[in-house]
N, C-alpha and C. Protein backbone atom coordinates (compact mmCIF):
# COMPACT_ATOMS: atom_id res chain seq x y z
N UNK A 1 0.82 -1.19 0.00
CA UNK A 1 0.00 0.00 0.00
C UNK A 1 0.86 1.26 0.00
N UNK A 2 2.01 1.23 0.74
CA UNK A 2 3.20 2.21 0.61
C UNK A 2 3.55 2.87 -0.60
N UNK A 3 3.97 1.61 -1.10
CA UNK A 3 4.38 1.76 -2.64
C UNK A 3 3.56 1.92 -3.60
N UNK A 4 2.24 1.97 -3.42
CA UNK A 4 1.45 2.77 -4.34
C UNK A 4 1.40 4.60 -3.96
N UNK A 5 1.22 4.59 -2.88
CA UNK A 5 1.43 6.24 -2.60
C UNK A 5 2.84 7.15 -2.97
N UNK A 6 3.87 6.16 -2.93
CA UNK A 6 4.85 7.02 -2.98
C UNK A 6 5.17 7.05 -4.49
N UNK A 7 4.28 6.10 -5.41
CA UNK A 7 4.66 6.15 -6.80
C UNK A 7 3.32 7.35 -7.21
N UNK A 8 2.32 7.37 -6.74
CA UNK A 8 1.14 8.21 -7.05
C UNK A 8 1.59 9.57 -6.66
N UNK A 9 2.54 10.06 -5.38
CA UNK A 9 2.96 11.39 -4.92
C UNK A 9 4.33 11.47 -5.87
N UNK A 10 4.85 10.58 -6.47
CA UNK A 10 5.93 11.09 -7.31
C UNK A 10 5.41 11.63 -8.58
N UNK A 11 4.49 10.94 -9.62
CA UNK A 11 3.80 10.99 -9.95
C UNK A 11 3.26 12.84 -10.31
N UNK A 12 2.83 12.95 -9.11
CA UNK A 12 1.99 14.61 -8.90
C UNK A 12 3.02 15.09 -9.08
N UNK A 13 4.30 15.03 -8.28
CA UNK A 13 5.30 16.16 -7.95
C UNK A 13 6.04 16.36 -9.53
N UNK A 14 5.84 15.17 -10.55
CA UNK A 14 6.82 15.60 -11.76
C UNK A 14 5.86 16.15 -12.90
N UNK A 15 4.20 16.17 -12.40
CA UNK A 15 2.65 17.17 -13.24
C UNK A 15 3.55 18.44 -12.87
N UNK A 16 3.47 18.88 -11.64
CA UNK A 16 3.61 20.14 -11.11
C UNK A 16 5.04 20.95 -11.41
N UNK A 17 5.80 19.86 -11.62
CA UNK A 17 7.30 20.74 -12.15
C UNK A 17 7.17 20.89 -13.83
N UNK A 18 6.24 20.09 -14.59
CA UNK A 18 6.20 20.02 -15.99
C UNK A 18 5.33 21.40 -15.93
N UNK A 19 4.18 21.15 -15.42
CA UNK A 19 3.21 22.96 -15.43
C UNK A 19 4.16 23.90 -15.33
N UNK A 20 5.02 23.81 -14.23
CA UNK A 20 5.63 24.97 -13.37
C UNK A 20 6.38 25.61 -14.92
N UNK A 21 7.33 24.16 -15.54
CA UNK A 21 8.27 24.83 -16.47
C UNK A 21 7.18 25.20 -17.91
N UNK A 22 6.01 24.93 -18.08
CA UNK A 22 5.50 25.73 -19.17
C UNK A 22 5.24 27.02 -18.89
N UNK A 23 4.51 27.14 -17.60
CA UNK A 23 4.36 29.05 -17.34
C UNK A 23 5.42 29.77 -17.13
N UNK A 24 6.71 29.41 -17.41
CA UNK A 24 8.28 29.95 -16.71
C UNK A 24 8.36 30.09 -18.79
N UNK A 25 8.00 29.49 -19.35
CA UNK A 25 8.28 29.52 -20.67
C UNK A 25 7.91 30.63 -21.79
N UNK A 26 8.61 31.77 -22.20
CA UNK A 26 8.07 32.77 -23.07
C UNK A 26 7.25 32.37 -23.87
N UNK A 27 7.00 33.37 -24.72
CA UNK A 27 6.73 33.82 -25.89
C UNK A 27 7.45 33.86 -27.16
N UNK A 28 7.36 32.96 -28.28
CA UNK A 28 7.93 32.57 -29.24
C UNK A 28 7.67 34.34 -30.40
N UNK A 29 8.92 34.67 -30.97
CA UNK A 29 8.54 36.17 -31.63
C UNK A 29 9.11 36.01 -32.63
N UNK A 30 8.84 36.19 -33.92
CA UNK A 30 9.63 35.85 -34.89
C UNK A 30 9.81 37.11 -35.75
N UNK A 31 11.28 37.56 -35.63
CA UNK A 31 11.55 39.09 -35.80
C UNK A 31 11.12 39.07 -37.33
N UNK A 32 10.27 40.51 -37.54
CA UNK A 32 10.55 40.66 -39.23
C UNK A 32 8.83 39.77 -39.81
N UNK A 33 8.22 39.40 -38.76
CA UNK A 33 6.91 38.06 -39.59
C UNK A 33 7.69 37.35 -40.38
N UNK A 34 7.06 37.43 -41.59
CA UNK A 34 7.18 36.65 -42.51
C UNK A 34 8.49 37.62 -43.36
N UNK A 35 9.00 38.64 -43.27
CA UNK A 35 9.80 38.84 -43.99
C UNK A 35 11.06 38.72 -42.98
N UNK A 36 10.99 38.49 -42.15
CA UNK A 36 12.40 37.52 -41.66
C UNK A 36 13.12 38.90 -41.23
N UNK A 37 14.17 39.07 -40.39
CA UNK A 37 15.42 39.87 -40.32
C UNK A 37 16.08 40.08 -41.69
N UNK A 38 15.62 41.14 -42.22
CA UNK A 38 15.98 41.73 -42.78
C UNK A 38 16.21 43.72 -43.45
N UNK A 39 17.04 43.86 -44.02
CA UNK A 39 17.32 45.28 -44.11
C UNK A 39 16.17 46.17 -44.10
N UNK A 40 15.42 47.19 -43.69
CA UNK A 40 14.52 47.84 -43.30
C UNK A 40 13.64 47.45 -42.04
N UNK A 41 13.61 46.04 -41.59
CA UNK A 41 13.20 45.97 -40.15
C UNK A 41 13.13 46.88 -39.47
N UNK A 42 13.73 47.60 -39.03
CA UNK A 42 13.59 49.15 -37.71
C UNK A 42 12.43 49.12 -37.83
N UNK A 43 11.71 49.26 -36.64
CA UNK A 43 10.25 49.46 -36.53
C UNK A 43 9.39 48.56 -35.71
N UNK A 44 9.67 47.08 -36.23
CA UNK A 44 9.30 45.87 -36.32
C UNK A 44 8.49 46.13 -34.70
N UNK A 45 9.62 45.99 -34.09
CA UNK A 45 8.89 45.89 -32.54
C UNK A 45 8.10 47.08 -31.91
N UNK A 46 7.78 47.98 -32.51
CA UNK A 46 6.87 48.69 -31.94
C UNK A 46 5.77 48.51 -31.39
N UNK A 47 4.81 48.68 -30.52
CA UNK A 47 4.15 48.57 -29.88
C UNK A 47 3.97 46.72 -28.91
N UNK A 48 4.61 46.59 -29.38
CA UNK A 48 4.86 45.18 -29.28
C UNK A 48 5.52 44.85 -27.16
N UNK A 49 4.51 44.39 -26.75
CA UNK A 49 5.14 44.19 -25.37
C UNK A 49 6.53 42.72 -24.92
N UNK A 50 7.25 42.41 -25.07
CA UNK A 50 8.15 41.55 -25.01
C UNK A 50 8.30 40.91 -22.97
N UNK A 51 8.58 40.57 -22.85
CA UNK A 51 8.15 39.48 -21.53
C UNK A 51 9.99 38.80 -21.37
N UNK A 52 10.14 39.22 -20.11
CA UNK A 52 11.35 38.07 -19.73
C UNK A 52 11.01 36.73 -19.79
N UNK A 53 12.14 36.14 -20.44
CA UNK A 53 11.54 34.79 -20.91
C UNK A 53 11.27 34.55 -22.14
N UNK A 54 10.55 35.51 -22.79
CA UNK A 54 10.15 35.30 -24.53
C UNK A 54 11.41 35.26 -25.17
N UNK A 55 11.27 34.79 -26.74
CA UNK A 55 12.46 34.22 -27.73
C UNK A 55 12.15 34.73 -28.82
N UNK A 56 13.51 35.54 -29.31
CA UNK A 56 13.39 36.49 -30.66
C UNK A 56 14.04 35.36 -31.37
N UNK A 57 13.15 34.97 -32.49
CA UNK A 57 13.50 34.43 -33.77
C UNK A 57 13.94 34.82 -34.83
N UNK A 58 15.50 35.08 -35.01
CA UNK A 58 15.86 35.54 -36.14
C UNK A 58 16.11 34.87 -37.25
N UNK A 59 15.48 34.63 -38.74
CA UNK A 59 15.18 33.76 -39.53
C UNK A 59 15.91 35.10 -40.70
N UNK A 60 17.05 34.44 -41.61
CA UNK A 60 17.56 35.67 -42.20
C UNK A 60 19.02 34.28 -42.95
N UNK A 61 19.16 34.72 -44.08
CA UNK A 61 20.06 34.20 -45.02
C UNK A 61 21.26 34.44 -44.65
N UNK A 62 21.86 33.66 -44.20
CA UNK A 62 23.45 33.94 -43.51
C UNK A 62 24.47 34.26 -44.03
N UNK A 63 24.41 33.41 -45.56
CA UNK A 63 25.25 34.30 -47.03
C UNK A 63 25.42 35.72 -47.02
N UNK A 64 24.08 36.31 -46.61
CA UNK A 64 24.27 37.77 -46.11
C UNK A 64 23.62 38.58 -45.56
N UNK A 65 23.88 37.99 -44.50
CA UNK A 65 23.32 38.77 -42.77
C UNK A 65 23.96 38.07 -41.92
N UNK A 66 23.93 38.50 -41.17
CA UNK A 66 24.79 38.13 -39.41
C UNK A 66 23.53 38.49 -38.52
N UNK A 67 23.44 38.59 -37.12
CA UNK A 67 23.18 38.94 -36.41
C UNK A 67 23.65 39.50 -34.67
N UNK A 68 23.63 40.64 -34.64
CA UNK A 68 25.03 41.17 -33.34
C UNK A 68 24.15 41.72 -32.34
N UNK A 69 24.04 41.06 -31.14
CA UNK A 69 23.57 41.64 -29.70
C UNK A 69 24.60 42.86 -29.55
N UNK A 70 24.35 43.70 -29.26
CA UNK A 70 25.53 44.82 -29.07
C UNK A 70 24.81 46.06 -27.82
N UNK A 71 25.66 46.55 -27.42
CA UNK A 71 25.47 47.42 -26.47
C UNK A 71 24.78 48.54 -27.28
N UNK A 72 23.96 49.64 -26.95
CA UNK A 72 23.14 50.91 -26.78
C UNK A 72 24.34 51.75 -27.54
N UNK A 73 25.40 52.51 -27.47
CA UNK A 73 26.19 52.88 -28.07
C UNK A 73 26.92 52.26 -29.75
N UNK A 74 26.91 51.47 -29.28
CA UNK A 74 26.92 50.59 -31.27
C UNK A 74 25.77 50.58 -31.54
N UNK A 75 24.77 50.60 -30.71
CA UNK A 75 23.67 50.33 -31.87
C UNK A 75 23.15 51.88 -32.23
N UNK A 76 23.52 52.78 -31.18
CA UNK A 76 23.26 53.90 -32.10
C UNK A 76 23.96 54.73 -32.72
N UNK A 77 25.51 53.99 -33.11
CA UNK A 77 26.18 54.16 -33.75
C UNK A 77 26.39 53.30 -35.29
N UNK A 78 25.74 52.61 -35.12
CA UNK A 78 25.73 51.28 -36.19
C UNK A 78 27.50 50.73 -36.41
N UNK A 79 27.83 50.72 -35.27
CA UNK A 79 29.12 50.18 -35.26
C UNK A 79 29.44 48.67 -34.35
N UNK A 80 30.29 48.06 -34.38
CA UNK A 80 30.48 47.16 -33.03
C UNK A 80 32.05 47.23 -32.80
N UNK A 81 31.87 47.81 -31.71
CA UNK A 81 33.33 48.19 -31.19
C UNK A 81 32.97 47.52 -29.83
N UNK A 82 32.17 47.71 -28.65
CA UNK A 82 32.47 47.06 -27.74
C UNK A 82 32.16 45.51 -27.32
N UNK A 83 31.58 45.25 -26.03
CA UNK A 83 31.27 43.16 -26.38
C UNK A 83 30.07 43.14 -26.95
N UNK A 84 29.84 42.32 -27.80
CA UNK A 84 29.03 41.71 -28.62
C UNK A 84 28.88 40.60 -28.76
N UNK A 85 28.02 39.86 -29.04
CA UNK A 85 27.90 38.28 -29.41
C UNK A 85 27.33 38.31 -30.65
N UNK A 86 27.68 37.61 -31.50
CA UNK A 86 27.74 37.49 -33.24
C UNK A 86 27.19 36.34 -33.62
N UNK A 87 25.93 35.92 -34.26
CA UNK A 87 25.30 34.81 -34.25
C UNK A 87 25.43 34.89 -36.27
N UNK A 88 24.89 33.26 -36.60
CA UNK A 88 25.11 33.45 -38.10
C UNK A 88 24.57 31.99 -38.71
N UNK A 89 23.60 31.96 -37.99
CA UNK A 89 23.31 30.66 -38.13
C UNK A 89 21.66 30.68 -39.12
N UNK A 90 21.06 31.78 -39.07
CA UNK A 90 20.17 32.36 -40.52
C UNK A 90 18.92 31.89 -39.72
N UNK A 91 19.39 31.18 -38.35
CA UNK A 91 17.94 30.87 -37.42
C UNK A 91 18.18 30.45 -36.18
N UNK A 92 18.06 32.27 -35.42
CA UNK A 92 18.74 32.57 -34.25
C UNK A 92 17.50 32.16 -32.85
N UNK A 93 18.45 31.83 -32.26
CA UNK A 93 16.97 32.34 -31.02
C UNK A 93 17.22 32.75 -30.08
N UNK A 94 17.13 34.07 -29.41
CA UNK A 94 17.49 34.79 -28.40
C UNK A 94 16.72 34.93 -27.36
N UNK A 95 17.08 33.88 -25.84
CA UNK A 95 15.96 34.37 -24.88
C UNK A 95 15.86 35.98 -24.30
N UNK A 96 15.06 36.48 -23.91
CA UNK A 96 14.99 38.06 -23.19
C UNK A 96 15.22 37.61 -22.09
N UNK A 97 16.06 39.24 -21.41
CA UNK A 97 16.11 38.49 -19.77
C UNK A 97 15.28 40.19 -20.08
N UNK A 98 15.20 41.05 -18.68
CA UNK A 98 14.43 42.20 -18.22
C UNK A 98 15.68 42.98 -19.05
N UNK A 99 15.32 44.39 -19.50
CA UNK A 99 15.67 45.60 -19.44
C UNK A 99 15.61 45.55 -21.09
N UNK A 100 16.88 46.25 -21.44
CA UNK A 100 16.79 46.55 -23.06
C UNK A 100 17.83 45.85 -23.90
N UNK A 101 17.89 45.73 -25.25
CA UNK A 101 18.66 43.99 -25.62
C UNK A 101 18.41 45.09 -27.02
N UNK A 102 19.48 45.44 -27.58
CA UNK A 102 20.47 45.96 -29.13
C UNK A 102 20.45 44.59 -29.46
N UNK A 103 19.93 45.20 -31.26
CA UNK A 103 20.47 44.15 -32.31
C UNK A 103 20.68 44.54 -33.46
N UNK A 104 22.08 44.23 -34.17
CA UNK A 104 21.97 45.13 -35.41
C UNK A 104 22.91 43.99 -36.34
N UNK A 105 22.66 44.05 -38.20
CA UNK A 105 23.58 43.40 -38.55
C UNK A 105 24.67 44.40 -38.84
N UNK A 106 25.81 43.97 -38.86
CA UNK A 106 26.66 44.35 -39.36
C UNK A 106 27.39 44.22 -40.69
N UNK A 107 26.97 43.29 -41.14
CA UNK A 107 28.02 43.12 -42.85
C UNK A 107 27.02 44.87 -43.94
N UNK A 108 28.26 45.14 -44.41
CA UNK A 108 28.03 46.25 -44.98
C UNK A 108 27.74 47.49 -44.45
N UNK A 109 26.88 47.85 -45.11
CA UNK A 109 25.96 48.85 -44.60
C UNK A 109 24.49 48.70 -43.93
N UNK A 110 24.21 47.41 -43.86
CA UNK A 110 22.52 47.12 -43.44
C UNK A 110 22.24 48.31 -42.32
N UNK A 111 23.19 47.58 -41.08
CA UNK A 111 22.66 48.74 -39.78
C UNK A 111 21.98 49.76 -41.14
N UNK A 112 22.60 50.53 -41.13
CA UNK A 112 22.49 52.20 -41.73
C UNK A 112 21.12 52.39 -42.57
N UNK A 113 20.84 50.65 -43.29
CA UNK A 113 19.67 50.99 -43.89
C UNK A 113 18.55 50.36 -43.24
N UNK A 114 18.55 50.43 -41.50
CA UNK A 114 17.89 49.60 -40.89
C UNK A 114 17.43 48.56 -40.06
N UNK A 115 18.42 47.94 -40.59
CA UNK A 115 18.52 46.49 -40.47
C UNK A 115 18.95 46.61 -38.79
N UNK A 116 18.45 47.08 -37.96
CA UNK A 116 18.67 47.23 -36.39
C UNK A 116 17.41 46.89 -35.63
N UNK A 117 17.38 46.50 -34.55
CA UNK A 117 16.37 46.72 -33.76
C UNK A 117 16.82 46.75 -32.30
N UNK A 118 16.18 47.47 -31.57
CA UNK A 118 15.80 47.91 -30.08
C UNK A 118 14.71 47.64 -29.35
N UNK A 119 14.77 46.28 -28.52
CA UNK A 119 13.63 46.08 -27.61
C UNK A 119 13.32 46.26 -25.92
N UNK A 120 12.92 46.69 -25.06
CA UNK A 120 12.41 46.89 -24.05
C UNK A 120 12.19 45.72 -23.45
N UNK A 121 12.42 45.32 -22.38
CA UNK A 121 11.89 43.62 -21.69
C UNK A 121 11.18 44.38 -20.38
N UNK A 122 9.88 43.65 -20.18
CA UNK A 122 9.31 44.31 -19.02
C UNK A 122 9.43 43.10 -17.98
């Protein structure tokens, strides 16, 4: 009789950590809709509320685009001079933690024609 309770309370306790980790789980965002990360994006996230936890999907041709987390100063410089992390894989996924999270490509000129974005994490 033991050993049915302690398999029935194990049971509950691994429901309640599976729930626990879906509501701990963002919001799937896929930068750009359907036109993907690409050059003229700026804009994209406007009005748009973003959530610690949610995941920016960057979907973008790697032949030619990159994608660069970069500090507030490169990005409103369209430069990357300080730390950065450089992704290039044409299908990125970036969790949000809280505050504000720069993204810009860098090959060429994109930044300059756009190709940046700036989001807010609440």
């Amino acid at each position: 009789m033991a050993r049915g309770t302690i398999v029935a309370t194990i049971l509950v306790l691994l429901l309640a950590i599976c729930c626990t980790t879906t509501l701990v789980h963002g919001k799937e965002w896929i930068v750009g809709d359907d036109k993907g990360w690409a050059i003229g994006i700026s804009g994209w996230e406007n009005g748009k509320r973003f959530q610690s936890g949610d995941v920016l999907v960057f979907k973008y041709e790697p032949a030619m685009h990159n994608l660069v987390q970069v500090e507030e100063r490169d990005y409103n410089s369209c430069s990357v001079v300080g730390p950065s992390k450089f992704y290039d894989s044409g299908n990125d996924h970036i969790q949000l933690a809280g505050g504000k999270a720069f993204f810009l490509c860098s090959v060429m000129r994109h930044c300059e024609q756009g190709m940046k974005m700036a989001v807010t994490v609440e």
